[in-house]
Protein backbone atom coordinates (compact mmCIF):
# COMPACT_ATOMS: atom_id res chain seq x y z
CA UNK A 1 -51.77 -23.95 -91.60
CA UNK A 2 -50.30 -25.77 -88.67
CA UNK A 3 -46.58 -27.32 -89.06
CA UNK A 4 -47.00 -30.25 -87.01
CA UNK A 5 -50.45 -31.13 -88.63
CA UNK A 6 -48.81 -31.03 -91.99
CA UNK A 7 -47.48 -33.22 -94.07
CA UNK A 8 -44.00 -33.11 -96.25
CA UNK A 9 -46.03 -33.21 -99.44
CA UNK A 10 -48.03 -30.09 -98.00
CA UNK A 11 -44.99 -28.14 -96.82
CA UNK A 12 -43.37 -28.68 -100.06
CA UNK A 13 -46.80 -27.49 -101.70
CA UNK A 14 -46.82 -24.38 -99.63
CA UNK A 15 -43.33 -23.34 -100.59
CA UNK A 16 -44.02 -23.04 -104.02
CA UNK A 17 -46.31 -19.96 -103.28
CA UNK A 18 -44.56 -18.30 -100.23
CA UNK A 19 -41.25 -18.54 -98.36
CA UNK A 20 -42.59 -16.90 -95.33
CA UNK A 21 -43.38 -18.78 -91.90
CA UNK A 22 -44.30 -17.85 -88.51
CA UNK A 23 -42.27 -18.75 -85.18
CA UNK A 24 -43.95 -18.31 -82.00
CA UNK A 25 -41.91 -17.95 -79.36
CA UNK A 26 -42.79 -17.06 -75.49
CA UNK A 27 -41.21 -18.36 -71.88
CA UNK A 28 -42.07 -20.67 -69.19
CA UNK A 29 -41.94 -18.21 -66.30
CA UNK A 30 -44.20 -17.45 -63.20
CA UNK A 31 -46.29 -14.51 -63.65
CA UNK A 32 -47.64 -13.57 -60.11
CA UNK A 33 -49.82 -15.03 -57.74
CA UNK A 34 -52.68 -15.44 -60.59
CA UNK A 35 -50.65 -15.25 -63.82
CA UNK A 36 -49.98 -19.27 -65.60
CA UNK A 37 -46.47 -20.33 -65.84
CA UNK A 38 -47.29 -20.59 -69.23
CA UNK A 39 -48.22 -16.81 -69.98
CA UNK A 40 -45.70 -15.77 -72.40
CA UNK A 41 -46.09 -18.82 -74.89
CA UNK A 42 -49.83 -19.14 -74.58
CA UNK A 43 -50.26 -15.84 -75.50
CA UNK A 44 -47.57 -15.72 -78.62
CA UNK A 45 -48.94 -19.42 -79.64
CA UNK A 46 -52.88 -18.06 -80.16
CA UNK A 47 -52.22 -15.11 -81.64
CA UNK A 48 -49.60 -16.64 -83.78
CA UNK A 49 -51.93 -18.79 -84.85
CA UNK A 50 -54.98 -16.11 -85.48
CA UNK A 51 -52.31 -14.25 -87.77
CA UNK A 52 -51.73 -17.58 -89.66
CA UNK A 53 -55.09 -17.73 -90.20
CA UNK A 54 -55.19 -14.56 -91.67
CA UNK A 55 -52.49 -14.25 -94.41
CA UNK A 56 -52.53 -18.14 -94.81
CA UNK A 57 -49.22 -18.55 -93.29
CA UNK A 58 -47.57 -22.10 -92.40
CA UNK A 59 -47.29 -21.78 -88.47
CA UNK A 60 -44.20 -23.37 -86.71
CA UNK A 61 -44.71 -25.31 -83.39
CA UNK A 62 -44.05 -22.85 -80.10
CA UNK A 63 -40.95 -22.33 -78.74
CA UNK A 64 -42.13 -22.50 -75.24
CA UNK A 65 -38.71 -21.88 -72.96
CA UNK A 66 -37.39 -18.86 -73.93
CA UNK A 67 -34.52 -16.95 -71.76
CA UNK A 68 -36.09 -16.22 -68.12
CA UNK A 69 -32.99 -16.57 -65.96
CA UNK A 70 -33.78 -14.05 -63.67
CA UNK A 71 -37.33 -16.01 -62.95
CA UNK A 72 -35.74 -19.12 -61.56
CA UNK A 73 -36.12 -18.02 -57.84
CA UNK A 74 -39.55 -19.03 -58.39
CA UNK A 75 -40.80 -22.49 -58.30
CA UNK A 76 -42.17 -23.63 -62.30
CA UNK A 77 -39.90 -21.67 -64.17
CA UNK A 78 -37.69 -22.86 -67.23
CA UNK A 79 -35.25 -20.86 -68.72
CA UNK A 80 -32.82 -21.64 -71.12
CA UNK A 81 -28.92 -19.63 -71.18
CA UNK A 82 -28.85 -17.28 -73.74
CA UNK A 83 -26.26 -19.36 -75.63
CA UNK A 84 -28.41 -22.53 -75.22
CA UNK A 85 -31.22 -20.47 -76.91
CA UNK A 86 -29.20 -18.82 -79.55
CA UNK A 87 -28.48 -22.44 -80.94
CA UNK A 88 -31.53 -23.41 -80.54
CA UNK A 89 -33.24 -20.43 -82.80
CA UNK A 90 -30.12 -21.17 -85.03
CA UNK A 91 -30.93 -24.29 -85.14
CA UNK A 92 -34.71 -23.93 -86.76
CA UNK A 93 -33.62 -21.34 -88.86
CA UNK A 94 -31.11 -23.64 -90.37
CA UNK A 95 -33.49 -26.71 -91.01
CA UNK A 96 -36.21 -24.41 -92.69
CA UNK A 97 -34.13 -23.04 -94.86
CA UNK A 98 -32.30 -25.89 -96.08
CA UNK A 99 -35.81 -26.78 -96.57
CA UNK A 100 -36.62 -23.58 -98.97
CA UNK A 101 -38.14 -21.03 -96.16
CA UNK A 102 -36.44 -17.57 -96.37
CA UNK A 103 -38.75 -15.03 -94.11
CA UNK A 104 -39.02 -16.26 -90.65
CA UNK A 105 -41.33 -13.75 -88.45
CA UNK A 106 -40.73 -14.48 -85.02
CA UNK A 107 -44.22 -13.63 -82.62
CA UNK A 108 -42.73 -13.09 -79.41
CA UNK A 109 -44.08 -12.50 -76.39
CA UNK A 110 -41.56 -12.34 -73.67
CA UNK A 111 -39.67 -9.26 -73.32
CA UNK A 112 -36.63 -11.28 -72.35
CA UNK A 113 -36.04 -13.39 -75.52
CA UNK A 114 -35.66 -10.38 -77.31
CA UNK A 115 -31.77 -9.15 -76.86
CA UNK A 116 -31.20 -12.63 -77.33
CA UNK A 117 -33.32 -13.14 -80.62
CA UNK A 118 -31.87 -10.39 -81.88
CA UNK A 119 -27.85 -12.15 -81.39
CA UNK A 120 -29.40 -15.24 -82.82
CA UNK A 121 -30.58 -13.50 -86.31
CA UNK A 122 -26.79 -12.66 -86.40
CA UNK A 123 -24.96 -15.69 -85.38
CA UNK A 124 -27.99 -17.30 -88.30
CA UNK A 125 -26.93 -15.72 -90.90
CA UNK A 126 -22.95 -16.18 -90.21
CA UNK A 127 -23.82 -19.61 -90.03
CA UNK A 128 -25.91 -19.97 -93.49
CA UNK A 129 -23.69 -18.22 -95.04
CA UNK A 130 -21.08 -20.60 -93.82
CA UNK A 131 -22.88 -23.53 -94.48
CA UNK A 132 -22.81 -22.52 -98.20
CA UNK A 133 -27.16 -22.74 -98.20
CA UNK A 134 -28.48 -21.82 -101.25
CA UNK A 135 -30.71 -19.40 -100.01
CA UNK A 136 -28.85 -18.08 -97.27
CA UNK A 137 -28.38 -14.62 -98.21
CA UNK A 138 -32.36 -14.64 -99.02
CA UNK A 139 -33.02 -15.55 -95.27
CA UNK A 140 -34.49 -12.76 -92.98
CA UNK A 141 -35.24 -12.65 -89.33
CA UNK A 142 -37.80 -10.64 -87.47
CA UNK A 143 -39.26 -10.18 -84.43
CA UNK A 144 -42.49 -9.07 -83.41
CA UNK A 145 -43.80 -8.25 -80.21
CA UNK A 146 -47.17 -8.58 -79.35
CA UNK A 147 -47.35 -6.53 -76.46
CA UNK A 148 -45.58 -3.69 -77.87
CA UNK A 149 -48.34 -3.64 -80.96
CA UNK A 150 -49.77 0.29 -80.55
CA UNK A 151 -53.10 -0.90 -80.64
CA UNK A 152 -52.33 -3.08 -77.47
CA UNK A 153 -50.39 -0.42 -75.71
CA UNK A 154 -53.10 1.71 -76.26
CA UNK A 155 -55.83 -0.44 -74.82
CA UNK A 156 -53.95 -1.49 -72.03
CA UNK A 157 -53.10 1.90 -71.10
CA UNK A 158 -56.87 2.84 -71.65
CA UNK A 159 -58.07 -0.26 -69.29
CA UNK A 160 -55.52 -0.10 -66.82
CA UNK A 161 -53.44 3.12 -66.57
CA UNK A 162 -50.17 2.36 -64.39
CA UNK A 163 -51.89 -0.53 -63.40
CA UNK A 164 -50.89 -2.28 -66.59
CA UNK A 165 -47.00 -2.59 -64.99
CA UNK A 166 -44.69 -4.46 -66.85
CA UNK A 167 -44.89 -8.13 -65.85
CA UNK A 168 -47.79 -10.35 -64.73
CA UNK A 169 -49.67 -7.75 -66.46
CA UNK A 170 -53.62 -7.59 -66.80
CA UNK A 171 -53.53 -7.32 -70.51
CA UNK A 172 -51.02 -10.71 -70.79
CA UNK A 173 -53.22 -12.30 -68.24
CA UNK A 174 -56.48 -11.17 -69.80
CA UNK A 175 -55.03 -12.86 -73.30
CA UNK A 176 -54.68 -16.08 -71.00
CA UNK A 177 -58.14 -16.25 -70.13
CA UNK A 178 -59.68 -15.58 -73.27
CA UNK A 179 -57.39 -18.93 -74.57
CA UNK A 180 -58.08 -21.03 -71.28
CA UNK A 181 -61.17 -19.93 -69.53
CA UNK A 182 -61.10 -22.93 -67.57
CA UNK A 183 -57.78 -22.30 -65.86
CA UNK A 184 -58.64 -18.56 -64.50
CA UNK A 185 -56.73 -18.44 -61.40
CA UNK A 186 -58.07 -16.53 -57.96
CA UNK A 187 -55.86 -14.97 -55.23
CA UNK A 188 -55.34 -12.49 -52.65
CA UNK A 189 -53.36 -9.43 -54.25
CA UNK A 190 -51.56 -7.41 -52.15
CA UNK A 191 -51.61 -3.62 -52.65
CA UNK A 192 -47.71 -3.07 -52.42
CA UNK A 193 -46.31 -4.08 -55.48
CA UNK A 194 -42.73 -4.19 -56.61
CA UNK A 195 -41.91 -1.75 -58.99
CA UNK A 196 -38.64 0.39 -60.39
CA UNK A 197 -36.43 -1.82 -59.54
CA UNK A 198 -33.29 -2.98 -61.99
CA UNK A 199 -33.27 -6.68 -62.97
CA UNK A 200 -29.93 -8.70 -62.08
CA UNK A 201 -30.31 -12.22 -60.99
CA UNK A 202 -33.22 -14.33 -59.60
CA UNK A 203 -32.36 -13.87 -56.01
CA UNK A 204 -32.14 -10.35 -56.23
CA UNK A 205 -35.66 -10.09 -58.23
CA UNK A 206 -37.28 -12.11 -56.09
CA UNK A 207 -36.30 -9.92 -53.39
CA UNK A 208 -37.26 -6.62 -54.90
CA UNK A 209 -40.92 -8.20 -56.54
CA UNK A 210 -41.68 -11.28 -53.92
CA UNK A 211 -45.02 -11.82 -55.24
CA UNK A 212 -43.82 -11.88 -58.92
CA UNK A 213 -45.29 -9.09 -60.19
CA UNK A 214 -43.84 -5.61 -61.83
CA UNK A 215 -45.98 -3.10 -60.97
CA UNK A 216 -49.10 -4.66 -61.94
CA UNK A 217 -52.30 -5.53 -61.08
CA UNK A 218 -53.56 -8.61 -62.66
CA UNK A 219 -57.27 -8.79 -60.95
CA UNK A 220 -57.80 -6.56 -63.59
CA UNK A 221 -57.82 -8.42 -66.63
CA UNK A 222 -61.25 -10.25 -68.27
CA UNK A 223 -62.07 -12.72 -70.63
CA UNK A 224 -63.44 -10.15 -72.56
CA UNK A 225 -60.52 -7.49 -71.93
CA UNK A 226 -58.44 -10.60 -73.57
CA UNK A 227 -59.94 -11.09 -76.94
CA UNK A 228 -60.22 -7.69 -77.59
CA UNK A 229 -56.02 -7.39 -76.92
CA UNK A 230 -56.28 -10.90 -79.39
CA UNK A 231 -57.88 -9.46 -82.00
CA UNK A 232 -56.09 -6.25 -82.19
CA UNK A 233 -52.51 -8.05 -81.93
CA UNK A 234 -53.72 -10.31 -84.99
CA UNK A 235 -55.01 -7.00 -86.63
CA UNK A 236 -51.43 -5.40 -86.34
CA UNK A 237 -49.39 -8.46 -87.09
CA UNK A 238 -50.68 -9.79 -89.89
CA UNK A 239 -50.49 -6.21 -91.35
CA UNK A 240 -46.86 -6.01 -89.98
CA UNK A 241 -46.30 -9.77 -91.50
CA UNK A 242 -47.07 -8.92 -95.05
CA UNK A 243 -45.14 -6.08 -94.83
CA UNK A 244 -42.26 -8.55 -94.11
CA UNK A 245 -43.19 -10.82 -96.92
CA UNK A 246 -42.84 -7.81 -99.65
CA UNK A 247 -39.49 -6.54 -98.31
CA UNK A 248 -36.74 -6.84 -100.06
């Protein structure tokens, strides 16, 4: 069940049998010479969706722009400040629950959002609190990485070895094609890759990985190499999301 292809009258419907709702959340970041800009969200928007589909979760629309400061040396990306996306995370917490929503399981996949997720779950429930919501000391926050499911690491390690690097990686890019077979992207790859280095700001990580890539090597991935990293995120995550649901 899709959020923006709801109705009121069905939202209000759905909260009288569960509290819980999913948040996918990614970036709008390069990813390499054959990676989409549009990686990170693509990826946590279909799999969010596939684990909707399986525990009959509502589904909130994407969160595209997540926090990808250190990106912006490269021509596409959109980052927001951390503070800019702390209030905006605050933000939708706030409006779902006032609406009634009280388990909010955040898909994520962009390792960068996720110091910054973690601040906004704590400035969110100062703020509920504050606010006097009636449900605010019901409301709980969690994040959930797609990429770091063991079944994925697993694969990815199995299919790619050190290959698999840790941006622009085959598996991410593999999940891309699988969504958007029509917009598989071709190009030269050269054999040095950045990799090692510490990440300050964008001119410096351009400098140390001037292709865009961490170690990676993205001709790897397959259409088929994607669904298979789909179907065992949605495996994991909709086992990790019930879990959620029956915490106290």
């Amino acid at each position: 069940m899709l959020l923006h292809l709801s109705t009121w009258q069905e939202v209000e419907a759905y909260l009288q049998k569960s509290q819980g709702i999913i948040l996918p959340i990614g970036s709008t970041e390069q990813h390499g010479p054959t990676g989409l800009i549009g990686t990170d969200a693509i990826c946590a928007e279909a799999i969010a969706r596939g684990v909707g589909e399986a525990t009959q979760a509502i589904v909130a629309p994407t969160i595209n722009v997540g926090m990808a400061l250190h990106h912006t040396a490269f021509p596409g990306t959109i980052s927001l400040r951390p503070s800019t996306m702390i209030q905006v995370v605050r933000d939708y917490i706030t409006c779902l629950a006032k609406a009634g929503f009280s388990k909010f399981y955040f898909i994520n996949g962009h390792g960068g959002n996720i110091a910054t997720l973690k601040a906004a779950f704590s400035e969110t429930y100062a703020h509920l609190e504050d606010l006097q919501i009636s449900n605010a000391q019901n409301v709980r926050c969690q994040v959930a990485n797609w990429f770091m499911c063991s079944s994925v690491f697993k694969l990815a390690k199995e299919l790619y070895g050190d290959q698999e690097g840790s941006h622009a990686t085959p598996s991410e890019v593999a999940v891309t094609q699988f969504v958007y077979p029509e917009a598989i992207k071709q190009a030269p790859l050269s054999p040095e890759v950045g990799k090692g280095h510490r990440i300050y700001g964008a001119k410096d990580f351009r400098q140390h990985y001037p292709d865009g890539r961490m170690g990676s090597n993205p001709a790897l991935a397959t259409p088929e190499h994607g669904q298979q990293f789909y179907e065992l995120a949605v495996k994991e995550l909709s086992h990790g999301y019930l879990e959620f649901l029956s915490a106290e």
